[in-house]
PDB file of N, CA and C in Angstrom:
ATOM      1  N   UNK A   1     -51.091 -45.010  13.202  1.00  0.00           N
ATOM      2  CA  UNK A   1     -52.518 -44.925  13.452  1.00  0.00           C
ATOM      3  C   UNK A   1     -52.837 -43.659  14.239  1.00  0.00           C
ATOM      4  N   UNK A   2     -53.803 -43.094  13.995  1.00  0.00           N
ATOM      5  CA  UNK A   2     -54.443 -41.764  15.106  1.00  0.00           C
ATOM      6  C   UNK A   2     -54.612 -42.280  16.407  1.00  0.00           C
ATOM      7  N   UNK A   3     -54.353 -40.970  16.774  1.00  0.00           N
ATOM      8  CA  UNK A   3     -54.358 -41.371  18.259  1.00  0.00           C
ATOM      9  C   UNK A   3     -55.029 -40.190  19.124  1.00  0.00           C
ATOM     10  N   UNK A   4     -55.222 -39.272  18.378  1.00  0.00           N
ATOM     11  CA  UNK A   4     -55.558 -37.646  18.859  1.00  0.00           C
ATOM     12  C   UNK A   4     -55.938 -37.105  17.230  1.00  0.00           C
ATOM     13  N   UNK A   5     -57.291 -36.504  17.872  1.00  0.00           N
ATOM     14  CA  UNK A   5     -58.459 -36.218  16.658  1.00  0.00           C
ATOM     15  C   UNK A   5     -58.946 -34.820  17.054  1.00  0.00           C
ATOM     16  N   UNK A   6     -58.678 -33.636  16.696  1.00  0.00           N
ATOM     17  CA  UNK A   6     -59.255 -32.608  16.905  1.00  0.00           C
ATOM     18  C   UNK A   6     -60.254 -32.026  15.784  1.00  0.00           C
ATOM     19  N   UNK A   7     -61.317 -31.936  16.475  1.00  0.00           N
ATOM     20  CA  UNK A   7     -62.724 -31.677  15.728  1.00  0.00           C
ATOM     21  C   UNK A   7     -63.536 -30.650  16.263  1.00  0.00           C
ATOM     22  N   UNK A   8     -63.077 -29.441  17.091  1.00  0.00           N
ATOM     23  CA  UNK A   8     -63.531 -28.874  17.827  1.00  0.00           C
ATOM     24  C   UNK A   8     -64.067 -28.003  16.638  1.00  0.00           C
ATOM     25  N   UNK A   9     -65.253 -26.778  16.429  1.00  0.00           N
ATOM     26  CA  UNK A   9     -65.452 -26.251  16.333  1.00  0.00           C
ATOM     27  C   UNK A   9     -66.209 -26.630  14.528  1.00  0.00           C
ATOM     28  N   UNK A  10     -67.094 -27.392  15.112  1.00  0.00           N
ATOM     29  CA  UNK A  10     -67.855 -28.086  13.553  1.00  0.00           C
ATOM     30  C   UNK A  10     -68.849 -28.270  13.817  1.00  0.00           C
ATOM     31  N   UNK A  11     -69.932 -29.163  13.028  1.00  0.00           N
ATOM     32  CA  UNK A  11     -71.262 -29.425  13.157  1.00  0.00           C
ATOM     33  C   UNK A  11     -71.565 -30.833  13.926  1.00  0.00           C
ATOM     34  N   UNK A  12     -70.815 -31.232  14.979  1.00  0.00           N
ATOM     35  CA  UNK A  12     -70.931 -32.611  15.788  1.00  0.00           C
ATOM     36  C   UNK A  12     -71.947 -31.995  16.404  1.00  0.00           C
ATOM     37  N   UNK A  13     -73.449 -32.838  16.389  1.00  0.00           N
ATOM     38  CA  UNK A  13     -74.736 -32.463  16.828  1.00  0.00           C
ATOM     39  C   UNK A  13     -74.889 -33.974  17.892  1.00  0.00           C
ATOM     40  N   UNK A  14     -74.487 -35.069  17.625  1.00  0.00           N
ATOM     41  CA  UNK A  14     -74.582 -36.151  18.277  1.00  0.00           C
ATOM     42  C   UNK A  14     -73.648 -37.198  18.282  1.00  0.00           C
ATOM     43  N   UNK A  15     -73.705 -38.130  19.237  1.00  0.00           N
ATOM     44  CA  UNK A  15     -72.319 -39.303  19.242  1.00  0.00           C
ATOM     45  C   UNK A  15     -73.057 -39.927  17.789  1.00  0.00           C
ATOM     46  N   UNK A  16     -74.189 -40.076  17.482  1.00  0.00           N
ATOM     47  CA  UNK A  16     -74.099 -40.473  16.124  1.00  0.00           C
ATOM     48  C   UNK A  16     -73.440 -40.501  15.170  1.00  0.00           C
ATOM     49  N   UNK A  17     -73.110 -39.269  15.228  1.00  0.00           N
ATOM     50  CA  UNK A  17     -72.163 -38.297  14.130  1.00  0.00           C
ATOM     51  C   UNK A  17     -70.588 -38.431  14.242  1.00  0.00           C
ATOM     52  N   UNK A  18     -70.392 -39.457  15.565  1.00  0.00           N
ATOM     53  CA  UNK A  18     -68.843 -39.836  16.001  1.00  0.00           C
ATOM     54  C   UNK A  18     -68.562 -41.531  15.761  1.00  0.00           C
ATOM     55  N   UNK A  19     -69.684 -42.222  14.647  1.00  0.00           N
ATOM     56  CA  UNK A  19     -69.959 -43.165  14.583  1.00  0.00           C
ATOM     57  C   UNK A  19     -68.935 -44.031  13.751  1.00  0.00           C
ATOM     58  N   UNK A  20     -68.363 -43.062  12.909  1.00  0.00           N
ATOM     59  CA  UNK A  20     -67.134 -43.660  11.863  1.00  0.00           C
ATOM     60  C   UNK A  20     -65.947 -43.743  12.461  1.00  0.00           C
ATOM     61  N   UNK A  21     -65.751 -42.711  13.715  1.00  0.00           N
ATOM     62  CA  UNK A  21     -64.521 -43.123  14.187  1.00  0.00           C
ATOM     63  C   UNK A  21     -64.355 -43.734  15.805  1.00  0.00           C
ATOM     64  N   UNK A  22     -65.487 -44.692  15.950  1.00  0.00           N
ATOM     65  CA  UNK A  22     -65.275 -45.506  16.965  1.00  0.00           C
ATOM     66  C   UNK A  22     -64.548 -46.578  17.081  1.00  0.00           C
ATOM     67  N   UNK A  23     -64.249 -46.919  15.321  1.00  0.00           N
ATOM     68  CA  UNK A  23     -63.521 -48.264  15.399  1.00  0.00           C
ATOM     69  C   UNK A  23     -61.712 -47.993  15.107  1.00  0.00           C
ATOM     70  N   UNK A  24     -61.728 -46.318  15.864  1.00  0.00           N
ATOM     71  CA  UNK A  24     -59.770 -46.385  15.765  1.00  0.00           C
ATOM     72  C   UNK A  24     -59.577 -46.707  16.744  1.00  0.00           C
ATOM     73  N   UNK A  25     -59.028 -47.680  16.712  1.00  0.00           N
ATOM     74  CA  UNK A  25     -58.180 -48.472  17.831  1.00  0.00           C
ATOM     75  C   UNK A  25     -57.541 -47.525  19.247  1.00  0.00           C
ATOM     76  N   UNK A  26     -56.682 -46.882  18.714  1.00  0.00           N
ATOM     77  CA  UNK A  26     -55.395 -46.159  19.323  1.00  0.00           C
ATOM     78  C   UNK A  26     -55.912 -44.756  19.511  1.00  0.00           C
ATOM     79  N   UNK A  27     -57.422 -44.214  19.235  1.00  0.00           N
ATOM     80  CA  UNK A  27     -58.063 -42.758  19.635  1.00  0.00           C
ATOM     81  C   UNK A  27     -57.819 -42.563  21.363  1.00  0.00           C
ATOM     82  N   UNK A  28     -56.800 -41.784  21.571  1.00  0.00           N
ATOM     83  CA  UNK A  28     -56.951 -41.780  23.253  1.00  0.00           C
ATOM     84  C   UNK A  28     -57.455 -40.130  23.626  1.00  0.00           C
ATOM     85  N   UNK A  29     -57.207 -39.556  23.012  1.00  0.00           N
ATOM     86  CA  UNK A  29     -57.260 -37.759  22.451  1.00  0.00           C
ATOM     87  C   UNK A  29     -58.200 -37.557  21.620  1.00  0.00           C
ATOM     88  N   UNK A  30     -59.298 -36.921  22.142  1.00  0.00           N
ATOM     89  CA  UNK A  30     -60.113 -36.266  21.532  1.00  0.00           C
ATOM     90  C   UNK A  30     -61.105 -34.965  21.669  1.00  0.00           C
ATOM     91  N   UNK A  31     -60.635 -34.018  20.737  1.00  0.00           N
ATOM     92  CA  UNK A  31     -61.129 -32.937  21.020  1.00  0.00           C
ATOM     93  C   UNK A  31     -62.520 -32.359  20.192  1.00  0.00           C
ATOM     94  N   UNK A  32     -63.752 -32.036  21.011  1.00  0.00           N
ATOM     95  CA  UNK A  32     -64.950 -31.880  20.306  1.00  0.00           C
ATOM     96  C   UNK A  32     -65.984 -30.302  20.595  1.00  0.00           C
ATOM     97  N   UNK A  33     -64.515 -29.468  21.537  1.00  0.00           N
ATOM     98  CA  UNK A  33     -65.325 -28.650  21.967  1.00  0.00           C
ATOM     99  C   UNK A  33     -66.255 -27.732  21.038  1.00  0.00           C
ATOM    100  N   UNK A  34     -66.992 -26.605  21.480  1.00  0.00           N
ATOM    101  CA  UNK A  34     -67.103 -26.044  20.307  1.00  0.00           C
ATOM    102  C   UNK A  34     -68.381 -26.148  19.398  1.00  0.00           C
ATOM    103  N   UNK A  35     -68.448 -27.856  19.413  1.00  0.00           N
ATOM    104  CA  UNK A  35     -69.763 -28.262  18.506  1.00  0.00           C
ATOM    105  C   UNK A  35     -70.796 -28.351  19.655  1.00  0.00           C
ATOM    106  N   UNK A  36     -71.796 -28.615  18.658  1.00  0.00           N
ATOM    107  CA  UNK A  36     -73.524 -28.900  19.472  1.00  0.00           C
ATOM    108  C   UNK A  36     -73.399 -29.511  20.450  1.00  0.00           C
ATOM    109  N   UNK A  37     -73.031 -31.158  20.328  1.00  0.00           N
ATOM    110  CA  UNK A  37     -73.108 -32.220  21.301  1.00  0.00           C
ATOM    111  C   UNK A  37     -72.576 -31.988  22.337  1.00  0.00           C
ATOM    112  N   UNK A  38     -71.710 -30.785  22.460  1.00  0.00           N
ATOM    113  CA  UNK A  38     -70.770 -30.501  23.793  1.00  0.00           C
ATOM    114  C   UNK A  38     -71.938 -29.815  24.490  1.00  0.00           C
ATOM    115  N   UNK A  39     -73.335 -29.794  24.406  1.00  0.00           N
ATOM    116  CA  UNK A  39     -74.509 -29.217  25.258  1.00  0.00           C
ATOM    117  C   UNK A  39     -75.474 -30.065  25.596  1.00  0.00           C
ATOM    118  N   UNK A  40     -75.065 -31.521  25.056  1.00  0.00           N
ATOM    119  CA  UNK A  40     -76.066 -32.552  25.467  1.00  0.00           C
ATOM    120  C   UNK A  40     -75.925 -32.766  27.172  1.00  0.00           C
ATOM    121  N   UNK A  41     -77.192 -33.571  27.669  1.00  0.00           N
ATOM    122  CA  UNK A  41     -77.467 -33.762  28.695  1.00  0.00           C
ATOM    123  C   UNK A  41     -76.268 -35.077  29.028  1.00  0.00           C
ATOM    124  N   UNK A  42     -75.284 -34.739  29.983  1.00  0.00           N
ATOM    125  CA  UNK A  42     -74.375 -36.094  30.656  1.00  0.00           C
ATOM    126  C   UNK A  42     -72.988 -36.051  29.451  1.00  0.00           C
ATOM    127  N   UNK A  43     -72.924 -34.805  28.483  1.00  0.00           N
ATOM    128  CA  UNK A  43     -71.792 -34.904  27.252  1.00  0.00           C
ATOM    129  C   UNK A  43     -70.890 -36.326  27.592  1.00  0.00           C
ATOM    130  N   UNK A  44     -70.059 -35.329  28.572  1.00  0.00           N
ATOM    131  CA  UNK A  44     -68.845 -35.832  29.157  1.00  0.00           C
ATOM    132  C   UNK A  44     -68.747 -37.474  29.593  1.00  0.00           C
ATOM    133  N   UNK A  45     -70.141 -37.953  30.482  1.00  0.00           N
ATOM    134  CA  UNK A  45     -70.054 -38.925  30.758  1.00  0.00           C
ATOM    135  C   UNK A  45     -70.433 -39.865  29.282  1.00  0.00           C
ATOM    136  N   UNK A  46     -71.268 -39.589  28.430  1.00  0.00           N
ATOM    137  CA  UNK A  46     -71.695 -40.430  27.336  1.00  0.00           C
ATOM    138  C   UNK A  46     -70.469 -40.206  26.725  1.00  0.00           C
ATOM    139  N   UNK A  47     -69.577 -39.658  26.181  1.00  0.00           N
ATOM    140  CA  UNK A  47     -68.245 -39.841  25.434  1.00  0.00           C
ATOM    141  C   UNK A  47     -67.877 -40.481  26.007  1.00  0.00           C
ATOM    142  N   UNK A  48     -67.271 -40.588  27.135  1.00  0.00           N
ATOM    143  CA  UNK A  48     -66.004 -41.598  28.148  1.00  0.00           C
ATOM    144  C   UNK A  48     -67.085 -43.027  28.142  1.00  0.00           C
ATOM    145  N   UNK A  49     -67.783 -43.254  28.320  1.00  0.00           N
ATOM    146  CA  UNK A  49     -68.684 -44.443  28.258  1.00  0.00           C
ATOM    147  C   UNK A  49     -68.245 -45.262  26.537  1.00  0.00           C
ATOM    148  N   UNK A  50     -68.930 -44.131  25.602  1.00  0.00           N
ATOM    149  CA  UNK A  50     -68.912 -44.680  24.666  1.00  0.00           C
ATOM    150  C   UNK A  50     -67.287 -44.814  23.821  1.00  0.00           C
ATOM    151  N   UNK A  51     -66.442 -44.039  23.891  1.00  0.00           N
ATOM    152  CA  UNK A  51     -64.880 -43.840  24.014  1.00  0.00           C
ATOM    153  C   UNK A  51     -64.232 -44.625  24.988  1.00  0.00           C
ATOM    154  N   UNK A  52     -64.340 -45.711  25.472  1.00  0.00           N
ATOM    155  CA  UNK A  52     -63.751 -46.480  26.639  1.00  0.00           C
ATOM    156  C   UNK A  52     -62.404 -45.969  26.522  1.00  0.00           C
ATOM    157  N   UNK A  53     -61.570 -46.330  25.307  1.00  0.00           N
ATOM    158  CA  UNK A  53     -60.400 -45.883  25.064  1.00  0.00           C
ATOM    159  C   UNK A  53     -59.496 -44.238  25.555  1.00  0.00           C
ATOM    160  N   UNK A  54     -60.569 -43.381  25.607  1.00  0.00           N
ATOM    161  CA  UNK A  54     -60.064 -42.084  25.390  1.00  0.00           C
ATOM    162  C   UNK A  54     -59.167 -41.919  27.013  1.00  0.00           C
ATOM    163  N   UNK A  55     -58.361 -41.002  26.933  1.00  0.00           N
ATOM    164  CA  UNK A  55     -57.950 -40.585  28.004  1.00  0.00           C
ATOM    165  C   UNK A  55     -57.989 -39.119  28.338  1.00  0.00           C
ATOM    166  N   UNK A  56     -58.265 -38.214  26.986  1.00  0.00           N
ATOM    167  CA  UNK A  56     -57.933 -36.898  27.376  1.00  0.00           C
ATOM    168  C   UNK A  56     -59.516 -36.392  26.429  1.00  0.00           C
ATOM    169  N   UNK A  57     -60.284 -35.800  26.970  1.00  0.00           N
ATOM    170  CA  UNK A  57     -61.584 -35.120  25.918  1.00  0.00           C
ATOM    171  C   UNK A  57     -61.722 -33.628  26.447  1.00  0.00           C
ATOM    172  N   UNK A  58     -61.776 -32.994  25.218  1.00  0.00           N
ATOM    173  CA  UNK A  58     -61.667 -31.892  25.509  1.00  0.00           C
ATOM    174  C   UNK A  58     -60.767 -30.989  26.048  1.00  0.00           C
ATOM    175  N   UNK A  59     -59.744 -31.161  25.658  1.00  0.00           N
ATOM    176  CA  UNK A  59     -58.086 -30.929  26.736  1.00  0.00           C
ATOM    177  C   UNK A  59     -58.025 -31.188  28.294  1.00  0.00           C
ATOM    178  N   UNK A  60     -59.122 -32.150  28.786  1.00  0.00           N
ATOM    179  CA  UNK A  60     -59.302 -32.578  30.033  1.00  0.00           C
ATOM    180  C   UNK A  60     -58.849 -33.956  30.294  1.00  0.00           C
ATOM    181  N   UNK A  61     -57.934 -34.432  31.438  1.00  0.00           N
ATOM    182  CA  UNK A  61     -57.627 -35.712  31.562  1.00  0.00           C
ATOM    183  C   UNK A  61     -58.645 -36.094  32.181  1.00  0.00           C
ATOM    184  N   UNK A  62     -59.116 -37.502  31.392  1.00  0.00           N
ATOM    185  CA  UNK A  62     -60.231 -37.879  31.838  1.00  0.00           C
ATOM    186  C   UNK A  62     -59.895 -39.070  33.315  1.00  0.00           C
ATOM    187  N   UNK A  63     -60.719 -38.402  34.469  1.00  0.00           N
ATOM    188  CA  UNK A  63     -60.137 -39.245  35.305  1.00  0.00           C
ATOM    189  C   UNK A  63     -60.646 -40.497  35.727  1.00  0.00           C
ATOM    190  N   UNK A  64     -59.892 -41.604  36.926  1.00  0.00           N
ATOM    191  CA  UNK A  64     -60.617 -42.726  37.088  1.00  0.00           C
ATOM    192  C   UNK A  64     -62.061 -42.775  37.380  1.00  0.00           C
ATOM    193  N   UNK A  65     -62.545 -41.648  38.072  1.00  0.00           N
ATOM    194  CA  UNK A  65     -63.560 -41.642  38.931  1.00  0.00           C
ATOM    195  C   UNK A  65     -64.780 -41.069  37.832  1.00  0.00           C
ATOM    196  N   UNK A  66     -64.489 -40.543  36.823  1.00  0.00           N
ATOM    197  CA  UNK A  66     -65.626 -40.101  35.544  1.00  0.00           C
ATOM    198  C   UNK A  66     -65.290 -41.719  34.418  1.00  0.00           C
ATOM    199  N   UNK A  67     -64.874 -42.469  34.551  1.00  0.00           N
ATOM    200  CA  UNK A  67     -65.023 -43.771  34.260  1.00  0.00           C
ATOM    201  C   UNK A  67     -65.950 -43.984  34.901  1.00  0.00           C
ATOM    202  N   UNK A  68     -65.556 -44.373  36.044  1.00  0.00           N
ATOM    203  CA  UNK A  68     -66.638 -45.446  36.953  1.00  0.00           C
ATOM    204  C   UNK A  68     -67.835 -44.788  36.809  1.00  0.00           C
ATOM    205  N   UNK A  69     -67.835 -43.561  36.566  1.00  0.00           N
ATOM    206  CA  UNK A  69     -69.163 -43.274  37.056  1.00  0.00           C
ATOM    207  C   UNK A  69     -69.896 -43.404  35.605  1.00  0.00           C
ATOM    208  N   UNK A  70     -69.092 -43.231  34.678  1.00  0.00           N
ATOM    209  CA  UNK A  70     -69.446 -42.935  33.030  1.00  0.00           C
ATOM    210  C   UNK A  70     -70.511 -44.690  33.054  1.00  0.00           C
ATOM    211  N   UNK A  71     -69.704 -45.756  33.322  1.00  0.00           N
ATOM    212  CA  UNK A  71     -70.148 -46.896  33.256  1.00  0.00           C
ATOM    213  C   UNK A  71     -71.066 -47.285  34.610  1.00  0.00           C
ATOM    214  N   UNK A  72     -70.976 -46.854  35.808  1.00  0.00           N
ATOM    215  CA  UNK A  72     -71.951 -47.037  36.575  1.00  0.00           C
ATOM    216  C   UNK A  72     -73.857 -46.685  35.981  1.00  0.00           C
ATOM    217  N   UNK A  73     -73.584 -45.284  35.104  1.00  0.00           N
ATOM    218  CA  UNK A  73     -74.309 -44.391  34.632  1.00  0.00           C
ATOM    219  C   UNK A  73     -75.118 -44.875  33.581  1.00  0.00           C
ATOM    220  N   UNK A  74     -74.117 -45.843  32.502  1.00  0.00           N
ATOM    221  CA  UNK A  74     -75.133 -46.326  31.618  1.00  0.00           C
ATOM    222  C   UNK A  74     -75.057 -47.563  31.358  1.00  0.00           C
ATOM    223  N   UNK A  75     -74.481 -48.358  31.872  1.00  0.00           N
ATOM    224  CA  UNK A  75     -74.441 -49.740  32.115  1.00  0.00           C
ATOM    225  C   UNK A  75     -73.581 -50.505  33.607  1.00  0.00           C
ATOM    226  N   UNK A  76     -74.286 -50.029  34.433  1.00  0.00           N
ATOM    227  CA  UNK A  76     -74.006 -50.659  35.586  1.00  0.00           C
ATOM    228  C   UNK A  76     -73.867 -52.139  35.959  1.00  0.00           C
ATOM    229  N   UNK A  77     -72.608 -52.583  37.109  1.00  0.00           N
ATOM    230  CA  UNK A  77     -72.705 -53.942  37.087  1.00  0.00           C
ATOM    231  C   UNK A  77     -73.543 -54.391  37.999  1.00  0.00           C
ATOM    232  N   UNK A  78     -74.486 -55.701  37.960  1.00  0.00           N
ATOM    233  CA  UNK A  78     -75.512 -56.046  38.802  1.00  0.00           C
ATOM    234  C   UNK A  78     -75.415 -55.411  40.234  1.00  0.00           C
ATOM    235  N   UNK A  79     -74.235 -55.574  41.048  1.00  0.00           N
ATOM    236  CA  UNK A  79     -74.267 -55.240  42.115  1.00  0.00           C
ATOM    237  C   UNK A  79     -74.439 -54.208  42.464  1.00  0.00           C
ATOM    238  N   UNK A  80     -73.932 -53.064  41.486  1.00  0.00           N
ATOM    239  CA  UNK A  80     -74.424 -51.441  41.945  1.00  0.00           C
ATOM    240  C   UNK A  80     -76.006 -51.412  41.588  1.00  0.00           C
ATOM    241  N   UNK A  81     -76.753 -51.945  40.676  1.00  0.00           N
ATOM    242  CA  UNK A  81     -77.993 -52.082  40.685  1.00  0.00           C
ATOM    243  C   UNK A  81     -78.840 -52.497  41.628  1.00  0.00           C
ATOM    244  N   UNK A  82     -78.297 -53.290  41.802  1.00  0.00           N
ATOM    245  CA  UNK A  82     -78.766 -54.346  43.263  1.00  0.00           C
ATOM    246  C   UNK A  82     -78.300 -53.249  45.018  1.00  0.00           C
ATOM    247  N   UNK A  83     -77.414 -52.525  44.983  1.00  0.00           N
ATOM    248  CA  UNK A  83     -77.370 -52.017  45.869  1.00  0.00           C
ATOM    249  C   UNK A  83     -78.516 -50.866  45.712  1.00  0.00           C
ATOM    250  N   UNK A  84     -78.429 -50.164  44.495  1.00  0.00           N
ATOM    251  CA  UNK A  84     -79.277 -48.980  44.714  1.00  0.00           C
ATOM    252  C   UNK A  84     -81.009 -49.371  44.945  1.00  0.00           C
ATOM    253  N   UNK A  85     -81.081 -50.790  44.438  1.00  0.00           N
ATOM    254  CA  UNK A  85     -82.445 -51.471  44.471  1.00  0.00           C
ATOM    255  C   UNK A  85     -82.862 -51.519  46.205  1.00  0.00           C
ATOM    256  N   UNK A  86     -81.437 -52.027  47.030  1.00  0.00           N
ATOM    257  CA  UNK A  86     -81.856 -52.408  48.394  1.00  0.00           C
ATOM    258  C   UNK A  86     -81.887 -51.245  49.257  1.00  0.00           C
ATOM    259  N   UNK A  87     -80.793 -50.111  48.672  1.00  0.00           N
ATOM    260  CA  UNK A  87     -81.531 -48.672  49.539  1.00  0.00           C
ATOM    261  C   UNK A  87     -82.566 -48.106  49.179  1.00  0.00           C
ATOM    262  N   UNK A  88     -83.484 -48.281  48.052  1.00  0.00           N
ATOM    263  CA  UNK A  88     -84.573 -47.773  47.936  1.00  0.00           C
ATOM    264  C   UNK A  88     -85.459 -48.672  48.942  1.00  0.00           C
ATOM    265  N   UNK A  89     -85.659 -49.931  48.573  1.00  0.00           N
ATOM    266  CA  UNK A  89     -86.441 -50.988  49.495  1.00  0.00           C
ATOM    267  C   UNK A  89     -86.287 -50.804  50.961  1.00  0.00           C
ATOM    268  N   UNK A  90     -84.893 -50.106  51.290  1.00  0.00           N
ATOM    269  CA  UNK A  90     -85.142 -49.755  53.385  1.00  0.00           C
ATOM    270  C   UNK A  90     -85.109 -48.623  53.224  1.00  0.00           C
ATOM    271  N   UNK A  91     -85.482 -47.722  52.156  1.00  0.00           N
ATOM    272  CA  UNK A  91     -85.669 -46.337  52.501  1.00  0.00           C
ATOM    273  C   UNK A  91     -87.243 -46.339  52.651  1.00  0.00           C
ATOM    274  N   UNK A  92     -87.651 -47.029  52.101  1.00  0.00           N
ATOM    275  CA  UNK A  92     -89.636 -47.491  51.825  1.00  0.00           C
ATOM    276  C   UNK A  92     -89.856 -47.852  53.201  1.00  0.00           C
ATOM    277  N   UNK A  93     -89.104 -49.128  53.445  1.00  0.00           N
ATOM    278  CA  UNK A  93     -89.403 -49.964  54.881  1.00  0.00           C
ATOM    279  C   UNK A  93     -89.747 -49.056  55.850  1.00  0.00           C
ATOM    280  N   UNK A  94     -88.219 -47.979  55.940  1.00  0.00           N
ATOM    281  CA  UNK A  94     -88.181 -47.042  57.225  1.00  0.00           C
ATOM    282  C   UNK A  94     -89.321 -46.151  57.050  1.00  0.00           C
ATOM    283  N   UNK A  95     -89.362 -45.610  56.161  1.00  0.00           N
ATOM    284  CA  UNK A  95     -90.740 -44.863  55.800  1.00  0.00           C
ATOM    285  C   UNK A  95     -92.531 -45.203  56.170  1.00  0.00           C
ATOM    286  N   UNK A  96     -92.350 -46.267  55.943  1.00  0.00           N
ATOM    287  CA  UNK A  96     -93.757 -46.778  56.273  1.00  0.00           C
ATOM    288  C   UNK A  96     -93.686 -47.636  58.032  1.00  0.00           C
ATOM    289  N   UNK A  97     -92.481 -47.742  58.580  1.00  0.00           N
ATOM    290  CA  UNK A  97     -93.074 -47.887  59.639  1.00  0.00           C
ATOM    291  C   UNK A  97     -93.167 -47.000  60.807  1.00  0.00           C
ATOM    292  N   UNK A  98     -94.622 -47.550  61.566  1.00  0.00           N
ATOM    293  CA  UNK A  98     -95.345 -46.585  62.534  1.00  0.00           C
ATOM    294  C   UNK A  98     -94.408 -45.798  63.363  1.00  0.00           C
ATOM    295  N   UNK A  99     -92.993 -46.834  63.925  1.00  0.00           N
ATOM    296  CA  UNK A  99     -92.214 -45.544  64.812  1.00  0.00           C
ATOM    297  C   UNK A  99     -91.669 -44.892  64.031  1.00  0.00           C
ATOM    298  N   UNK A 100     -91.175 -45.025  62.791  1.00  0.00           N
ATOM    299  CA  UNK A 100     -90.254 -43.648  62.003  1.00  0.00           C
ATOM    300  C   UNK A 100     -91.099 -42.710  62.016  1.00  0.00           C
ATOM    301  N   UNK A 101     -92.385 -42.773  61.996  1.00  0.00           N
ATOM    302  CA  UNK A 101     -93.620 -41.807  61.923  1.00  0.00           C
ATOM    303  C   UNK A 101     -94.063 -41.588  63.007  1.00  0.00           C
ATOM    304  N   UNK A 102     -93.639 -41.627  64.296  1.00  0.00           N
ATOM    305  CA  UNK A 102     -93.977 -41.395  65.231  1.00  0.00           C
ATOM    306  C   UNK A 102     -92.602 -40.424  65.738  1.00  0.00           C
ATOM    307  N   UNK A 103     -91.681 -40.646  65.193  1.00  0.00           N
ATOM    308  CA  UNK A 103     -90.715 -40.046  65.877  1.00  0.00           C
ATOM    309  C   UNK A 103     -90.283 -38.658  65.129  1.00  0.00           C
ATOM    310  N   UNK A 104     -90.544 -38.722  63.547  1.00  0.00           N
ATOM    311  CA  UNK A 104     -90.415 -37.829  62.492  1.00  0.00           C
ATOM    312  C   UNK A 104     -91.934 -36.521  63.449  1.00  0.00           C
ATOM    313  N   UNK A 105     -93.259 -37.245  64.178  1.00  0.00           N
ATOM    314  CA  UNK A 105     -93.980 -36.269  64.130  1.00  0.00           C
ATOM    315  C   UNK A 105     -93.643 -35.857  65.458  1.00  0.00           C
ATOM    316  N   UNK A 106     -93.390 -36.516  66.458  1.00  0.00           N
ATOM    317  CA  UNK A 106     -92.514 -36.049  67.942  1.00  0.00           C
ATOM    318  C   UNK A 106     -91.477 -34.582  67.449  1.00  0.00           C
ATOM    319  N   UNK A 107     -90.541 -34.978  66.656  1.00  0.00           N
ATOM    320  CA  UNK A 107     -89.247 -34.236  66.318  1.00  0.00           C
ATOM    321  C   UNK A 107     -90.003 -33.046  65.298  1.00  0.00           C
ATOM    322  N   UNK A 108     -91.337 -33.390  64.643  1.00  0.00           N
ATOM    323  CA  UNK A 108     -91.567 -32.329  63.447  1.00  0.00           C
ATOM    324  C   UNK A 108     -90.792 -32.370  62.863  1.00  0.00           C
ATOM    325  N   UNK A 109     -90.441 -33.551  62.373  1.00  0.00           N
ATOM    326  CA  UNK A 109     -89.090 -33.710  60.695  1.00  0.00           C
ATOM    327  C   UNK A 109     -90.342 -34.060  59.698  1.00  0.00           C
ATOM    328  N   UNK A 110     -90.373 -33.699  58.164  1.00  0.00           N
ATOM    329  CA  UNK A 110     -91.239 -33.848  57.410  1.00  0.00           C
ATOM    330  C   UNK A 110     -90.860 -35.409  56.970  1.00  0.00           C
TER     331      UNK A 110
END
């Protein structure tokens, strides 16, 4: 079975266009430099998202930390949602009350 797919330097305009070979099992290698889609907005993270499998894109080892973030990025688990929900909600809180605004205009912090 494939396992490493080099396609660099063709007409890949979108992961659309990477749609026939999502279902190889054993794709851990994949190379796409070269084409269009390598200029989309987040490339890197939307391949490793949608490539769960891959390990190496673009002759780059893809590391743990562009996982997490690949899947934080477009399907996050409740709790990172829920966290970024509760620092917005005490970033508001602190914001609207009278001493943060009293002390921001004491100090002249905007």
């Amino acid at each position: 079975m494939l396992s490493k797919l080099n396609v660099s330097k063709n007409l890949i305009s979108s992961i659309r266009d990477l749609n026939p070979i999502k279902s190889l099992p054993l794709l851990c290698n994949l190379d796409l430099r070269l084409n269009e889609i390598s200029i989309i907005k987040f490339y890197r993270s939307k391949l490793i998202f949608h490539f769960s499998k891959l390990q190496v894109l673009d002759l780059q080892i893809i590391s743990n930390e562009e996982k997490i973030t690949a899947i934080n990025m477009f399907d996050p688990p409740r709790y990172v949602v829920d966290a970024e929900e509760n620092a917005r909600k005490l970033h508001q809180r602190i914001s609207e009350n009278p001493e943060t605004k009293l002390v921001r205009q004491t100090l002249k912090i905007k």
